[in-house]
C-alpha atoms as a PDB file:
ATOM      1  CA  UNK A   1     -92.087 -34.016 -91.721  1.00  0.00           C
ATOM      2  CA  UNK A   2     -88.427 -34.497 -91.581  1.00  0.00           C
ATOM      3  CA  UNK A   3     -86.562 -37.315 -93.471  1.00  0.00           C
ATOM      4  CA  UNK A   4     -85.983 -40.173 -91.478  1.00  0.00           C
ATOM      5  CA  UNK A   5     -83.050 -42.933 -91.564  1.00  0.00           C
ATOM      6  CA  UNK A   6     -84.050 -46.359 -92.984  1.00  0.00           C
ATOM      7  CA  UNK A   7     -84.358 -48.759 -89.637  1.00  0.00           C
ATOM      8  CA  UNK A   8     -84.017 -52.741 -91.281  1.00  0.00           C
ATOM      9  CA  UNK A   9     -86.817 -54.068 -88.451  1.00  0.00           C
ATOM     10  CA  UNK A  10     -88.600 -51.252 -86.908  1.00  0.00           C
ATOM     11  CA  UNK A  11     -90.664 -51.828 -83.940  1.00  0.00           C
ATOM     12  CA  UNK A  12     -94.031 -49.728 -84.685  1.00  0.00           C
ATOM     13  CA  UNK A  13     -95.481 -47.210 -81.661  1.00  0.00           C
ATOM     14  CA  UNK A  14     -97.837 -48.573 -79.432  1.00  0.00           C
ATOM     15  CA  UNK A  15    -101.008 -46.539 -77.790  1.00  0.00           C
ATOM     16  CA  UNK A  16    -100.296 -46.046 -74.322  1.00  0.00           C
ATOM     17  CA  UNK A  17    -103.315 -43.685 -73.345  1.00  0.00           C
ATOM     18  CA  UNK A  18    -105.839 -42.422 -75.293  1.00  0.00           C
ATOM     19  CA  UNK A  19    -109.044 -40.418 -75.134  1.00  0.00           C
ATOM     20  CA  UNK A  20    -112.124 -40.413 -77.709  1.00  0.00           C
ATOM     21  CA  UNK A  21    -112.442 -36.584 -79.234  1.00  0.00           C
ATOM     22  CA  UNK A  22    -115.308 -34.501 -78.392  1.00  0.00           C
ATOM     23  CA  UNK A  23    -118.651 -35.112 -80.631  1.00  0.00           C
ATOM     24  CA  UNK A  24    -119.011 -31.350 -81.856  1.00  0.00           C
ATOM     25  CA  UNK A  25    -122.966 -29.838 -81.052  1.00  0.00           C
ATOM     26  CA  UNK A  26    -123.444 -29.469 -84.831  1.00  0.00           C
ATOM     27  CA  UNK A  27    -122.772 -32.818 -85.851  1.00  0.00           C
ATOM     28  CA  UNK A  28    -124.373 -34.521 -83.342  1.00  0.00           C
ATOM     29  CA  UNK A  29    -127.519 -32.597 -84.301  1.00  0.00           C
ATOM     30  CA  UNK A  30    -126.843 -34.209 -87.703  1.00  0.00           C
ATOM     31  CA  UNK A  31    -126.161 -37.530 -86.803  1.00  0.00           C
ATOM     32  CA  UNK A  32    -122.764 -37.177 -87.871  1.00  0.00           C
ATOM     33  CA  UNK A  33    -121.404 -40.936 -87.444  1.00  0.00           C
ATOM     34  CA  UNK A  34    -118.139 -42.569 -89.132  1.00  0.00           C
ATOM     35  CA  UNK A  35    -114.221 -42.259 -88.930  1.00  0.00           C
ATOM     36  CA  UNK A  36    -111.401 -39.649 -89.275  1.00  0.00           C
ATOM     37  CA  UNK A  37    -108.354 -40.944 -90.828  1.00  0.00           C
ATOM     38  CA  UNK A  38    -105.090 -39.500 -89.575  1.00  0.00           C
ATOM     39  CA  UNK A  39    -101.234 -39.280 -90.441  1.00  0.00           C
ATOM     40  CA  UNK A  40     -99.463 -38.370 -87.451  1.00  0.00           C
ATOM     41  CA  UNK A  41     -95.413 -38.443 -86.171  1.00  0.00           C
ATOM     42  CA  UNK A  42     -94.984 -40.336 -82.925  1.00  0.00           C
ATOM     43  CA  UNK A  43     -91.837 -38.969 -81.539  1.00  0.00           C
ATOM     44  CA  UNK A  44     -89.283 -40.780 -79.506  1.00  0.00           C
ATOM     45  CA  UNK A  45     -90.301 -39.654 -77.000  1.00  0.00           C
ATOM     46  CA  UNK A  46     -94.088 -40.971 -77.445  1.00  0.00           C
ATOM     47  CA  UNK A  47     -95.677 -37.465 -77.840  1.00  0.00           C
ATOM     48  CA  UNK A  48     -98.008 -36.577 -81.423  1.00  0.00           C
ATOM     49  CA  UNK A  49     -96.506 -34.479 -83.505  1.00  0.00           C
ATOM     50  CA  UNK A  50     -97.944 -33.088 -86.947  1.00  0.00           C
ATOM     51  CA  UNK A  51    -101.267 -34.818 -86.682  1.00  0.00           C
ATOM     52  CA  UNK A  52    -103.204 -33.931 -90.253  1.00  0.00           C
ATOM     53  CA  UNK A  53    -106.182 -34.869 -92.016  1.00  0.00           C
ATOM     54  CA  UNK A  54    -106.316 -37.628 -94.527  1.00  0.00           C
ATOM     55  CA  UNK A  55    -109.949 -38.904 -94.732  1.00  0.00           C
ATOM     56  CA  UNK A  56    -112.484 -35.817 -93.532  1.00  0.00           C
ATOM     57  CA  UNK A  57    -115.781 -36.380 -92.110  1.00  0.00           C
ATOM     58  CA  UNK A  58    -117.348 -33.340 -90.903  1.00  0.00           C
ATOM     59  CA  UNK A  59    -115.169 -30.329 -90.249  1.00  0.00           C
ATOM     60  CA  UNK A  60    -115.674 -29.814 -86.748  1.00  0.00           C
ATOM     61  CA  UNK A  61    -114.977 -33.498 -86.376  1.00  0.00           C
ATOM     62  CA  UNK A  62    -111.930 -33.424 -88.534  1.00  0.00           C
ATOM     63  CA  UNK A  63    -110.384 -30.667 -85.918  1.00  0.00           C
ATOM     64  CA  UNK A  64    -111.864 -32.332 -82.527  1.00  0.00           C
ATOM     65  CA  UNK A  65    -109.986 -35.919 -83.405  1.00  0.00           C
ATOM     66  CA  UNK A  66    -106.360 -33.972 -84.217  1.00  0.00           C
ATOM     67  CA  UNK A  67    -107.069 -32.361 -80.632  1.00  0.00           C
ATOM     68  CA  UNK A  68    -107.776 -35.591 -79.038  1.00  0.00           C
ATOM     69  CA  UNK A  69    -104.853 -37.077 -81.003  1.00  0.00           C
ATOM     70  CA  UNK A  70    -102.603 -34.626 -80.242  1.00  0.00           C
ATOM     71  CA  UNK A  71    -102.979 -36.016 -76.249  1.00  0.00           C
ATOM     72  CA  UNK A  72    -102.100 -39.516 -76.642  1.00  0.00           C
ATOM     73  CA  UNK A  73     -99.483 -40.979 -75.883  1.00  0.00           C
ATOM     74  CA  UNK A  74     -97.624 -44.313 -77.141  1.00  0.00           C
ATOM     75  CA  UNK A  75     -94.258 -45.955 -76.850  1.00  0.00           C
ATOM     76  CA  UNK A  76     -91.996 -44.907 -79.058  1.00  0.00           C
ATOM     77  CA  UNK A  77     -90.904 -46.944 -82.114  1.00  0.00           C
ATOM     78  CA  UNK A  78     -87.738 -48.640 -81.840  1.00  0.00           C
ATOM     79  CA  UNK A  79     -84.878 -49.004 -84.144  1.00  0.00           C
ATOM     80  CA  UNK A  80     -83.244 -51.829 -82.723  1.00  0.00           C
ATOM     81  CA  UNK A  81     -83.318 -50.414 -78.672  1.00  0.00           C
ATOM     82  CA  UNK A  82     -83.350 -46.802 -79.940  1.00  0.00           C
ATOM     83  CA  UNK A  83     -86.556 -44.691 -79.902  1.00  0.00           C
ATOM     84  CA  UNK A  84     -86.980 -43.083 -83.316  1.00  0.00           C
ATOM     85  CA  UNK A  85     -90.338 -40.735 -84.988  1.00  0.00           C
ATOM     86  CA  UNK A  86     -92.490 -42.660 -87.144  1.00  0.00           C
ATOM     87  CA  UNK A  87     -95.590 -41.628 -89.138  1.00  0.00           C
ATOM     88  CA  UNK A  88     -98.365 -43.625 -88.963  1.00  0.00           C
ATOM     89  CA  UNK A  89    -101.986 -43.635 -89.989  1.00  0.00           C
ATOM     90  CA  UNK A  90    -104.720 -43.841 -87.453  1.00  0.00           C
ATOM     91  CA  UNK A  91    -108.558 -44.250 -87.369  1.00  0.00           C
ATOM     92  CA  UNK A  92    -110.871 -41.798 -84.853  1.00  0.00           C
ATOM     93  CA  UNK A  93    -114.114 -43.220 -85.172  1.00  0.00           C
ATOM     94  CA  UNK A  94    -117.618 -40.866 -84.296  1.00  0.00           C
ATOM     95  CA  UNK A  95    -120.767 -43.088 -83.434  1.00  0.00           C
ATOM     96  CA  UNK A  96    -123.634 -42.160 -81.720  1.00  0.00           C
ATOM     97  CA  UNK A  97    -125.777 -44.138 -79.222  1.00  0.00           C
ATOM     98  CA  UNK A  98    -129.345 -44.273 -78.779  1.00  0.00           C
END
């Protein structure tokens, strides 16, 4: 993660398309149900960069939500009008239906 300047109001990124991960066969054998917490950079230009793994819930779930992750897209954060990276923290939830 690279060093970033200080922005006085950032604008946060928003989610402009996203997709739920894949429930892996193994955990949804074991009724495998809760949430993945990730840090991940949102470039400016709105692609996922350095997605990682700060709350695990079941390996195979841990990697298939930083795959998913890794295709969304958002608007950028703004400094001002300028697009800038940001880290931020977000939730991949796993529930299964009856």
């Amino acid at each position: 993660i690279q060093p970033r300047a200080a922005c006085a109001c950032p604008r946060h990124p928003e989610p402009l398309r996203t997709k739920d991960p894949e429930y892996s066969t193994d955990a949804q054998g074991r009724r495998i149900q809760g949430m993945v917490v990730l840090s991940i950079t949102v470039a400016a230009d709105g692609k996922v960069e350095n997605a990682m793994v700060l709350q695990e819930l079941d390996p195979g779930l841990d990697r298939n939500a930083i795959e998913a992750v890794k295709n969304w897209r958002f608007h950028p954060a703004l400094c001002g009008t300028t697009p800038v990276a940001m880290d931020i923290t977000v939730e991949v939830n796993f529930h299964l239906y009856p």
